[in-house]
PDB file of N, CA and C in Angstrom:
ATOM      1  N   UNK A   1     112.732 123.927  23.486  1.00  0.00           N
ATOM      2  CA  UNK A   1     111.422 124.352  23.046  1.00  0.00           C
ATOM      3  C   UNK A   1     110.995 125.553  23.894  1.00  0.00           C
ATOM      4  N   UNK A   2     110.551 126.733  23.197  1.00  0.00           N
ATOM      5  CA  UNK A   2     109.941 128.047  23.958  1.00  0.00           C
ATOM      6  C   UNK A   2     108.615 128.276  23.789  1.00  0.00           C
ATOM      7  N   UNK A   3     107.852 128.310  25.286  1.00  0.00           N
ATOM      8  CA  UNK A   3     106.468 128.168  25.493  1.00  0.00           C
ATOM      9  C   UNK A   3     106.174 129.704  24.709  1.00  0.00           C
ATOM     10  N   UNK A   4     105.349 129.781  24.255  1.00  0.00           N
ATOM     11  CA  UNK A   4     104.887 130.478  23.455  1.00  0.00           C
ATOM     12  C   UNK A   4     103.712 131.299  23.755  1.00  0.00           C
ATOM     13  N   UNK A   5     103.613 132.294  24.962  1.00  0.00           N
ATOM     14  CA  UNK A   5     102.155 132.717  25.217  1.00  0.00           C
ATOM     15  C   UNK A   5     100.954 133.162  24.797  1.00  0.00           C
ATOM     16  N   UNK A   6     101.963 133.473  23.489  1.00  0.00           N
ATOM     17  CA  UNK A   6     101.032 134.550  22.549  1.00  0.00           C
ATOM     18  C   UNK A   6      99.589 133.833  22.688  1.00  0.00           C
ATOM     19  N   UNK A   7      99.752 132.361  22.549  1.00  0.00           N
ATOM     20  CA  UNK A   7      98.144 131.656  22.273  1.00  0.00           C
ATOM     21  C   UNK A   7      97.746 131.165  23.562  1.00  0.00           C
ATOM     22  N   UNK A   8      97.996 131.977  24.989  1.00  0.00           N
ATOM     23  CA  UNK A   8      97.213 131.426  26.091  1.00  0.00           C
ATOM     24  C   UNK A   8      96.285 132.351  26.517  1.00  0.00           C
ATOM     25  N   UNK A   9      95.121 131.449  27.036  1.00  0.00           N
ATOM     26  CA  UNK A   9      94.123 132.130  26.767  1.00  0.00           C
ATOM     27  C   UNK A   9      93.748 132.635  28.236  1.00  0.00           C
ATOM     28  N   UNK A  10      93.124 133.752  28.529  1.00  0.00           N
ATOM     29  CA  UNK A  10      93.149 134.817  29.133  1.00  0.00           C
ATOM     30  C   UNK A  10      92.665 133.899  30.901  1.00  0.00           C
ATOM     31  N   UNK A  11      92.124 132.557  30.978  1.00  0.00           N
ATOM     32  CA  UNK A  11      91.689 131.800  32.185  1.00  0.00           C
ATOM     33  C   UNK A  11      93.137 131.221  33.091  1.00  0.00           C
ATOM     34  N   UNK A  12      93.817 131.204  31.799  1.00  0.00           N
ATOM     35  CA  UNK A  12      95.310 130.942  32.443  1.00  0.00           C
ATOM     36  C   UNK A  12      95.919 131.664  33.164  1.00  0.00           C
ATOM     37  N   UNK A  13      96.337 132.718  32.281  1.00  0.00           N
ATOM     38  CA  UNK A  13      96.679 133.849  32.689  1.00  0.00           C
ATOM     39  C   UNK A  13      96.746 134.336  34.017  1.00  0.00           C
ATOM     40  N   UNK A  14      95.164 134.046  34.265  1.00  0.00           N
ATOM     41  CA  UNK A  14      94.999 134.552  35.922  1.00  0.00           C
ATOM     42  C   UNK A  14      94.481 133.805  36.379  1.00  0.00           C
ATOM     43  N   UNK A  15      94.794 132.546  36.297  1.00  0.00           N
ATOM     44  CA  UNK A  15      94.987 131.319  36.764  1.00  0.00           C
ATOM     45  C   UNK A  15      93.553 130.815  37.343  1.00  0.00           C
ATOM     46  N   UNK A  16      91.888 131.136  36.505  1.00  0.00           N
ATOM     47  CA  UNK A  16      91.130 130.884  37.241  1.00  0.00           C
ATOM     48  C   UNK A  16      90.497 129.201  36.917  1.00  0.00           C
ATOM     49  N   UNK A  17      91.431 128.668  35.666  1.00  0.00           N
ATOM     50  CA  UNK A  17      91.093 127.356  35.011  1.00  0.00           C
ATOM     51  C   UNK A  17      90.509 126.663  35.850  1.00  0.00           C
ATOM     52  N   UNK A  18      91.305 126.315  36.917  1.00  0.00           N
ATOM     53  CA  UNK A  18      91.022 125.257  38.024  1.00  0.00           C
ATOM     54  C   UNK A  18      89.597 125.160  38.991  1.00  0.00           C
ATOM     55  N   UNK A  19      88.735 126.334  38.698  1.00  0.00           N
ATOM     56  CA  UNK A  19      87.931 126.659  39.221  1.00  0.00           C
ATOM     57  C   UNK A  19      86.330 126.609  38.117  1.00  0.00           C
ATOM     58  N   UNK A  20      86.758 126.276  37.075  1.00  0.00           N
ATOM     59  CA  UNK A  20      85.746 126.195  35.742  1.00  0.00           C
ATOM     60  C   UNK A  20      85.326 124.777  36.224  1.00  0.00           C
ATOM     61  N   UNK A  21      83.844 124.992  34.969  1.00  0.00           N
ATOM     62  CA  UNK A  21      83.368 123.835  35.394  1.00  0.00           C
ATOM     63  C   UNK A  21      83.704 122.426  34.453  1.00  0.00           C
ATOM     64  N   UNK A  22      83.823 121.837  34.315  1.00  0.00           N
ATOM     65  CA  UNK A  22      84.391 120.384  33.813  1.00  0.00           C
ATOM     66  C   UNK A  22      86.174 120.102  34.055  1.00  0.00           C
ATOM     67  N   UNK A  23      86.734 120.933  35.107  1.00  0.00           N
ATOM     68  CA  UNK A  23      88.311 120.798  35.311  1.00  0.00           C
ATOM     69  C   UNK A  23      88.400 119.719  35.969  1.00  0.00           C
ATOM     70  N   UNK A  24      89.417 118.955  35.302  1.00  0.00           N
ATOM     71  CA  UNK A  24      90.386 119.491  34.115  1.00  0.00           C
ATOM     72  C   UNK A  24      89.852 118.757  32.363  1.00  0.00           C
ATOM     73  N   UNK A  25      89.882 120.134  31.708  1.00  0.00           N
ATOM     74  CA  UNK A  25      89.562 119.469  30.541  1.00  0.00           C
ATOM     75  C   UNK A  25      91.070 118.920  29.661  1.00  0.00           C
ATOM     76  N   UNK A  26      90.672 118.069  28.536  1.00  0.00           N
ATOM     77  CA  UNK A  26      91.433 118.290  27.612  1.00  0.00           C
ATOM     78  C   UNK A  26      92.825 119.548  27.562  1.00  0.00           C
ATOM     79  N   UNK A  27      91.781 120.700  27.158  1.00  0.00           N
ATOM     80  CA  UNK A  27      93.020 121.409  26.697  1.00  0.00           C
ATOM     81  C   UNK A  27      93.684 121.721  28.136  1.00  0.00           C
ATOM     82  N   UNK A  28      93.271 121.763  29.376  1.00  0.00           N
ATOM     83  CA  UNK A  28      93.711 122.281  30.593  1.00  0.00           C
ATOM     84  C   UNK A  28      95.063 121.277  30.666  1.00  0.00           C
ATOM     85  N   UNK A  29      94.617 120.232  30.197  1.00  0.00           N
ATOM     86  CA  UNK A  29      95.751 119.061  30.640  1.00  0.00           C
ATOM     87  C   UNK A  29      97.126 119.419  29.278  1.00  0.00           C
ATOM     88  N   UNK A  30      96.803 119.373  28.562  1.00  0.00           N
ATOM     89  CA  UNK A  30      97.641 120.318  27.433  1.00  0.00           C
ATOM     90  C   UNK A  30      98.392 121.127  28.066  1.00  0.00           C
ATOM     91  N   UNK A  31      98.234 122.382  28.335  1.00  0.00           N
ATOM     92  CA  UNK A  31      98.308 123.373  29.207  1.00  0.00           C
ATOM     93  C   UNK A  31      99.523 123.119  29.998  1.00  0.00           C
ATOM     94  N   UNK A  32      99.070 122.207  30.965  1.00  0.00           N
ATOM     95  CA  UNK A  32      99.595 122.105  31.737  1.00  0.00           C
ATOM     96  C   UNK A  32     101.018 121.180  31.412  1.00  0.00           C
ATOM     97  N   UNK A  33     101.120 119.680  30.135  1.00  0.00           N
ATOM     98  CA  UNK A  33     102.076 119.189  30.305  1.00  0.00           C
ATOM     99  C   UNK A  33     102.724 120.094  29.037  1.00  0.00           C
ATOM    100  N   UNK A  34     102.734 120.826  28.420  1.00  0.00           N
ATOM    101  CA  UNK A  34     103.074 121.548  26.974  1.00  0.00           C
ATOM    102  C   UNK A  34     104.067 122.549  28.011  1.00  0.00           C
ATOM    103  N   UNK A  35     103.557 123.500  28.757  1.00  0.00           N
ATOM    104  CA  UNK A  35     104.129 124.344  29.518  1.00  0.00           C
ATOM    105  C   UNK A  35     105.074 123.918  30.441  1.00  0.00           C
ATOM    106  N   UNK A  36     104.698 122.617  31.269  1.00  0.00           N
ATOM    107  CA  UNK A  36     105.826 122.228  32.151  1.00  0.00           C
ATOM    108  C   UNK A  36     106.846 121.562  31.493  1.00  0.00           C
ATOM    109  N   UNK A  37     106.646 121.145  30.181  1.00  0.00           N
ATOM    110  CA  UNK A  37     107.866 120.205  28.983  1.00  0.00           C
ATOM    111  C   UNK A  37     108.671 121.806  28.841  1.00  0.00           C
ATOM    112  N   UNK A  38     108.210 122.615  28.568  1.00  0.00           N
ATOM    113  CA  UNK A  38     108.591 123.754  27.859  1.00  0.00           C
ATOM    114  C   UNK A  38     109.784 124.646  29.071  1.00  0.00           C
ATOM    115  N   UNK A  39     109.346 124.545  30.584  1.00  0.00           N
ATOM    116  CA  UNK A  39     110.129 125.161  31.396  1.00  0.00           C
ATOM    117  C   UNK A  39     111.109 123.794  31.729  1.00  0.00           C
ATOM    118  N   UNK A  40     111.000 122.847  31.551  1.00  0.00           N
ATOM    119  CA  UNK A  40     111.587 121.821  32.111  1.00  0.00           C
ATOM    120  C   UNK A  40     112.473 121.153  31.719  1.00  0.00           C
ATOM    121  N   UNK A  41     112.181 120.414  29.898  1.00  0.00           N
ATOM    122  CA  UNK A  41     113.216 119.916  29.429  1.00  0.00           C
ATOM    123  C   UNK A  41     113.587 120.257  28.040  1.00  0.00           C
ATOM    124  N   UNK A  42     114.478 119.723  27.856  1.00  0.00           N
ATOM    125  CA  UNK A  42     115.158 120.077  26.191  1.00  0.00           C
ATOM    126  C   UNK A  42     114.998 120.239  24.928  1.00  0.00           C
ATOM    127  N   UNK A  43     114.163 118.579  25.035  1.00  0.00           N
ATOM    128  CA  UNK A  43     113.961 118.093  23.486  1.00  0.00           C
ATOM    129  C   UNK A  43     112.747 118.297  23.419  1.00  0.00           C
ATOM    130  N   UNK A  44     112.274 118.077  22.038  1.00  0.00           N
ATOM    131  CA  UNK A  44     111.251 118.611  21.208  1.00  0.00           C
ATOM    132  C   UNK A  44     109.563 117.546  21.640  1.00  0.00           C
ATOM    133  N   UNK A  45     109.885 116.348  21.615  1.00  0.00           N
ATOM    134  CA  UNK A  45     108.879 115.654  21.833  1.00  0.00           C
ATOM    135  C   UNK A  45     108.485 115.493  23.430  1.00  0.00           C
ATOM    136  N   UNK A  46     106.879 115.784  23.379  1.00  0.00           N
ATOM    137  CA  UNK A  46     106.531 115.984  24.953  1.00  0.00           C
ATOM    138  C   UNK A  46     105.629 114.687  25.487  1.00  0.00           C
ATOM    139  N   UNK A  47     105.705 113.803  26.253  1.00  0.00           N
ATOM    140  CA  UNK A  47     105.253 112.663  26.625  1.00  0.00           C
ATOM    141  C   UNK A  47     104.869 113.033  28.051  1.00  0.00           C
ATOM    142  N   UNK A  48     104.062 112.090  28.650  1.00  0.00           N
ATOM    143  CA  UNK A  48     103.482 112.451  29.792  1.00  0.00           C
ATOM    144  C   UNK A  48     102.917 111.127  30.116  1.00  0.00           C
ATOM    145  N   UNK A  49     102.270 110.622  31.057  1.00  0.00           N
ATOM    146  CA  UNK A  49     101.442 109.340  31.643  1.00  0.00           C
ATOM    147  C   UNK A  49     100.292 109.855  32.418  1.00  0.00           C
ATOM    148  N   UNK A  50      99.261 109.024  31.793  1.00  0.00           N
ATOM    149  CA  UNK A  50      97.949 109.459  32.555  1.00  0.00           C
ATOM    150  C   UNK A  50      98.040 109.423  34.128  1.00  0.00           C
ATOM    151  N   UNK A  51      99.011 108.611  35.295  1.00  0.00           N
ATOM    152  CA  UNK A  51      99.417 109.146  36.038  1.00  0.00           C
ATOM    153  C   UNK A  51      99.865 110.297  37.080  1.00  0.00           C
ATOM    154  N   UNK A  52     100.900 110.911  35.803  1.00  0.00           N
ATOM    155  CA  UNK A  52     101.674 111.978  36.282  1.00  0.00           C
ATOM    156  C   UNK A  52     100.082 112.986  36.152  1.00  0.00           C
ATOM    157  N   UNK A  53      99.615 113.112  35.003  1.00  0.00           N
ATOM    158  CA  UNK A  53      98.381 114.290  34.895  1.00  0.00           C
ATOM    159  C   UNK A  53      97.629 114.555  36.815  1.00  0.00           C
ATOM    160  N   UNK A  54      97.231 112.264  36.941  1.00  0.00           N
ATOM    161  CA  UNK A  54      96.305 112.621  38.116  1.00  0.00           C
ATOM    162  C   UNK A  54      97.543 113.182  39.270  1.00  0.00           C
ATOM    163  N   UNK A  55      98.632 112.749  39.512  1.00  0.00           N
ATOM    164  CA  UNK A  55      99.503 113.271  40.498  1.00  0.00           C
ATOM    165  C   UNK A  55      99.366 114.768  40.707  1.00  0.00           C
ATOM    166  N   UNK A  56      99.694 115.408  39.647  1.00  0.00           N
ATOM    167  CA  UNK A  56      99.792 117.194  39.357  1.00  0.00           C
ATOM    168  C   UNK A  56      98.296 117.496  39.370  1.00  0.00           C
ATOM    169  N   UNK A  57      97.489 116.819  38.772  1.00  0.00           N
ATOM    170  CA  UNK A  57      96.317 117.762  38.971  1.00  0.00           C
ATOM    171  C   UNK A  57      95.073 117.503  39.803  1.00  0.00           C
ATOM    172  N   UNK A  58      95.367 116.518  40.258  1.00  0.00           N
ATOM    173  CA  UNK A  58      94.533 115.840  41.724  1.00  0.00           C
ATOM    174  C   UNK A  58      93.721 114.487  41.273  1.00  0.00           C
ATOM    175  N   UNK A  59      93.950 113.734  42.066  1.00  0.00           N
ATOM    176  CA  UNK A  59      93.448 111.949  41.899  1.00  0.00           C
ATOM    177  C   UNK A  59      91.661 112.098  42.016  1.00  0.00           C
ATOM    178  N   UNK A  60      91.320 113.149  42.721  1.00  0.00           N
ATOM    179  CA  UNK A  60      90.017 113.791  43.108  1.00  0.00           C
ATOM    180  C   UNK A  60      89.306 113.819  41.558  1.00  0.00           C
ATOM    181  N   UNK A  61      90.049 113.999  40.510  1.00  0.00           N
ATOM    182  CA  UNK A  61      89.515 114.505  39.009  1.00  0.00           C
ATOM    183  C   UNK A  61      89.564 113.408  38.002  1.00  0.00           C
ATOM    184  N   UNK A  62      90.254 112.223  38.789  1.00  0.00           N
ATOM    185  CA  UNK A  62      90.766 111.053  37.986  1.00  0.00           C
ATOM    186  C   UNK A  62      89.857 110.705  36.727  1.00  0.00           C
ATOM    187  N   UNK A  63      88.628 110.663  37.067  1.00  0.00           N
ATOM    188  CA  UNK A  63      87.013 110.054  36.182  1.00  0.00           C
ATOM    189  C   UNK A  63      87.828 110.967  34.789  1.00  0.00           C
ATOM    190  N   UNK A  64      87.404 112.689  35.242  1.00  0.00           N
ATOM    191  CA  UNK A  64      87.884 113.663  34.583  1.00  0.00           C
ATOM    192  C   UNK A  64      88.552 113.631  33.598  1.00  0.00           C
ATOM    193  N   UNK A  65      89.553 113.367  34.311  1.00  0.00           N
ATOM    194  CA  UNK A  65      91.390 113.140  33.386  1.00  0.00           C
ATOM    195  C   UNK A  65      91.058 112.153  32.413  1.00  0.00           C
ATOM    196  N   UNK A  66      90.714 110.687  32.683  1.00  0.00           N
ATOM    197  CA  UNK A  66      90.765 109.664  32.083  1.00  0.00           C
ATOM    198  C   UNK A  66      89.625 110.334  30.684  1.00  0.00           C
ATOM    199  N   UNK A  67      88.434 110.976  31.058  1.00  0.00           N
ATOM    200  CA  UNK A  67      87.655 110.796  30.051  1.00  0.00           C
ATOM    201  C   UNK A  67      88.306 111.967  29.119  1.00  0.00           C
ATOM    202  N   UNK A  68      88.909 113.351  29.835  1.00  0.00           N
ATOM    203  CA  UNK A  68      89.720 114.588  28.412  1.00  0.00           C
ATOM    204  C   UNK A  68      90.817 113.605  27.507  1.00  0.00           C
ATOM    205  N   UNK A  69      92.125 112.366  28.753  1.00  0.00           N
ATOM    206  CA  UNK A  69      92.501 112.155  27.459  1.00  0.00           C
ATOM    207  C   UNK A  69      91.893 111.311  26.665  1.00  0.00           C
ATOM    208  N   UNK A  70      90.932 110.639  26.447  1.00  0.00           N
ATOM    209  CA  UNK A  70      90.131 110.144  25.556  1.00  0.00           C
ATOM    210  C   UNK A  70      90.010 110.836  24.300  1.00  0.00           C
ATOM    211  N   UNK A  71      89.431 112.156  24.995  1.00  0.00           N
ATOM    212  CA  UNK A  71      89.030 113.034  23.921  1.00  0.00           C
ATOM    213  C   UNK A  71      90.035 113.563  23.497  1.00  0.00           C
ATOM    214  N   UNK A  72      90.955 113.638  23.608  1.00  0.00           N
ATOM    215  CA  UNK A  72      92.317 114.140  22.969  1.00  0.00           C
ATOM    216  C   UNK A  72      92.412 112.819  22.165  1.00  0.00           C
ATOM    217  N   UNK A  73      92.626 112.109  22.383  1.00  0.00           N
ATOM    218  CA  UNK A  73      93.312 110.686  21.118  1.00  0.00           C
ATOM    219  C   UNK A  73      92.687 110.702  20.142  1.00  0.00           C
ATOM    220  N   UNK A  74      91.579 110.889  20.456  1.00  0.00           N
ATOM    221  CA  UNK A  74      90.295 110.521  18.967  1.00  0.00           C
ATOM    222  C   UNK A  74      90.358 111.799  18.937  1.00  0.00           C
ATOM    223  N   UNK A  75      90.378 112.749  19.576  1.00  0.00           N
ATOM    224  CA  UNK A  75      90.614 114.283  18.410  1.00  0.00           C
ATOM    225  C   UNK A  75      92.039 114.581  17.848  1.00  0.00           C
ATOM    226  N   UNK A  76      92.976 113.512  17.940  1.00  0.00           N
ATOM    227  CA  UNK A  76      93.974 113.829  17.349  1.00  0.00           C
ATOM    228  C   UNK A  76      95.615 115.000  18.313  1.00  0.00           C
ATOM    229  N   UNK A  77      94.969 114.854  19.137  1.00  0.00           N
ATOM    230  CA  UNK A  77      96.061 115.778  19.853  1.00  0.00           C
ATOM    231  C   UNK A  77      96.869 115.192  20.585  1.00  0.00           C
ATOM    232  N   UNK A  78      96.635 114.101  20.886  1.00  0.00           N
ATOM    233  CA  UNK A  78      97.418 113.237  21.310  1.00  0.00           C
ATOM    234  C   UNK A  78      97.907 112.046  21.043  1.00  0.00           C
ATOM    235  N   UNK A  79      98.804 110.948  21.191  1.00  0.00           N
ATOM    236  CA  UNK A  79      98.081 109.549  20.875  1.00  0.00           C
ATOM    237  C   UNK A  79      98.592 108.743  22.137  1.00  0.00           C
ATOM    238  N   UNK A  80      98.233 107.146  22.290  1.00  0.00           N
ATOM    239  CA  UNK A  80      98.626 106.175  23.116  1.00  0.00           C
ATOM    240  C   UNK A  80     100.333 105.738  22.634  1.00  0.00           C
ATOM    241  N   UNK A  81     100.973 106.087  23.181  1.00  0.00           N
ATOM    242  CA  UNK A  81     102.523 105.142  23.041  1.00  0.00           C
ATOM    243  C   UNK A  81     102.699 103.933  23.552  1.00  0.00           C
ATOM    244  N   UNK A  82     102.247 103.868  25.266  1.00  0.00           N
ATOM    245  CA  UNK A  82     102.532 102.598  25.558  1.00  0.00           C
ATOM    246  C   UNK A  82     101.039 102.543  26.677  1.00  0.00           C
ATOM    247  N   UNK A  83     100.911 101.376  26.927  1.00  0.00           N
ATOM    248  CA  UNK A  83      99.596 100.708  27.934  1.00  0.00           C
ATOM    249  C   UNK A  83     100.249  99.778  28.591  1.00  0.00           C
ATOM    250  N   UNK A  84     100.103  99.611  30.012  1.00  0.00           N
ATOM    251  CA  UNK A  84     100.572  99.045  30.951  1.00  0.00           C
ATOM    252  C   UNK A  84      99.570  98.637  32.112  1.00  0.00           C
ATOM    253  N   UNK A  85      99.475  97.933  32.839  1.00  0.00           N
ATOM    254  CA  UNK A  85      98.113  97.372  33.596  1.00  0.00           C
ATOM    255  C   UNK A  85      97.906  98.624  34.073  1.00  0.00           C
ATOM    256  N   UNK A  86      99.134  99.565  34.826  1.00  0.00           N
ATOM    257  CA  UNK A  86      99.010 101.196  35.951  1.00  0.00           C
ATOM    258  C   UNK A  86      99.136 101.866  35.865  1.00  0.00           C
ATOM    259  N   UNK A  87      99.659 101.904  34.363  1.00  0.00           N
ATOM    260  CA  UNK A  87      99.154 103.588  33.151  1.00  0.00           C
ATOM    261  C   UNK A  87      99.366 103.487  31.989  1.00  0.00           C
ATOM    262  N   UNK A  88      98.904 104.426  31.442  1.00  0.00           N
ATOM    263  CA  UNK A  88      98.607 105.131  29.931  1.00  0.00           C
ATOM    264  C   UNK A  88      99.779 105.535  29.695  1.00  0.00           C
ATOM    265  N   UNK A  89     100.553 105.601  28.678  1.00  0.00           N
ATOM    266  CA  UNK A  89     101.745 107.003  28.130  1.00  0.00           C
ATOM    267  C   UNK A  89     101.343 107.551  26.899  1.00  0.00           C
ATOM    268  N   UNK A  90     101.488 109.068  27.042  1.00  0.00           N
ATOM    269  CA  UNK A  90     101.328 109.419  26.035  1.00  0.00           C
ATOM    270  C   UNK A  90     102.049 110.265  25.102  1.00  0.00           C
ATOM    271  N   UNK A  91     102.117 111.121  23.740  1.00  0.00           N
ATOM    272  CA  UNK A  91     102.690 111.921  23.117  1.00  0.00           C
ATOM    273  C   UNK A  91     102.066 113.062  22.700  1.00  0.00           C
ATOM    274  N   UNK A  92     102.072 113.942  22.777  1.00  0.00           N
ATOM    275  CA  UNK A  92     101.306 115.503  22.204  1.00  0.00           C
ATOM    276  C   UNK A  92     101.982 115.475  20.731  1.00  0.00           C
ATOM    277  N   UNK A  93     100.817 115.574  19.773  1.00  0.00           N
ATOM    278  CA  UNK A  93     101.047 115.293  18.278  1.00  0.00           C
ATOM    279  C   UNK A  93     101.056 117.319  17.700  1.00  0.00           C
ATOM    280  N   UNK A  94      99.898 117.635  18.563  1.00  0.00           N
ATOM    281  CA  UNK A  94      99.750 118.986  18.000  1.00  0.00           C
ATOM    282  C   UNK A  94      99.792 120.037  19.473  1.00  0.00           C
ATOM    283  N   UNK A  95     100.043 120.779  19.038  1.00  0.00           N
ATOM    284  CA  UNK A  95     100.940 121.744  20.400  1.00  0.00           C
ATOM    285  C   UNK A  95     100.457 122.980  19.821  1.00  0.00           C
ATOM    286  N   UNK A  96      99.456 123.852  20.527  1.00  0.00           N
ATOM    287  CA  UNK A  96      98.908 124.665  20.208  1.00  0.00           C
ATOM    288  C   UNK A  96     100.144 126.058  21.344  1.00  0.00           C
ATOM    289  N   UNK A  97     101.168 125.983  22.203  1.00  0.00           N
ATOM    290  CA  UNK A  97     101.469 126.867  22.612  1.00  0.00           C
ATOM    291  C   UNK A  97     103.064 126.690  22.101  1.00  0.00           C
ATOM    292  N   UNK A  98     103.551 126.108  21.103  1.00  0.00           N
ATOM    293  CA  UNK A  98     105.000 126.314  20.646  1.00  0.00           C
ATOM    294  C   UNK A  98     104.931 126.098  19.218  1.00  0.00           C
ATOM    295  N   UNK A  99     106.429 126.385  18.535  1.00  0.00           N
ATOM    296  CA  UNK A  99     106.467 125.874  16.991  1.00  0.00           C
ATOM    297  C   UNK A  99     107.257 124.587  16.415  1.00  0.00           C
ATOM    298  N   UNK A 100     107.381 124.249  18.089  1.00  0.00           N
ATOM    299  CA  UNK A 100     108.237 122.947  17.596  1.00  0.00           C
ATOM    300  C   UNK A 100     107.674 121.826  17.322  1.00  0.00           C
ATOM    301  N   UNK A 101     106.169 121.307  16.913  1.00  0.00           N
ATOM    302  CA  UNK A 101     105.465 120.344  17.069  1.00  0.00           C
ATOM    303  C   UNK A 101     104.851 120.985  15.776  1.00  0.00           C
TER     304      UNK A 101
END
């Protein structure tokens, strides 16, 4: 799968996301596992655990994290695969930075 920049948006770019106010949102978390699936591994489908998000993007944001992917499931961009007492897993349904999704 090839990350696709054409559709990143100009906060990325110069990396000031992390510094906005409600980080990390939704799409930040996108962002972030869409792009690291994309430099990282092979296949087409991108999964992630509400976990790994707080690991990479700080346990400090946890409230954060938990409430964007919310809003990703019920907006459709994501869904629940598996639930476990010590995390979430999830799947990216719609992939706004490649064409393989």
């Amino acid at each position: 799968m090839i990350f696709n920049s054409d559709n990143t948006k100009l906060k990325y770019i110069l990396g000031i996301y992390k510094d906005m106010p409600g980080y990390p949102t939704g799409e930040d978390i996108l962002y972030y596992v869409i792009k690291r699936h994309c430099e990282r591994e092979t296949g087409d489908e991108i999964t992630f655990t509400d976990n790994f998000v707080m690991k990479k993007l700080g346990h400090e944001h946890s409230e954060t994290i938990i409430d964007s992917l919310n809003k990703l499931v019920h907006s459709g961009y994501i869904e629940i695969t598996r639930e476990t007492k010590d995390s979430t897993s999830y799947r990216v349904l719609i992939n706004d930075y490649s064409n393989a999704i």
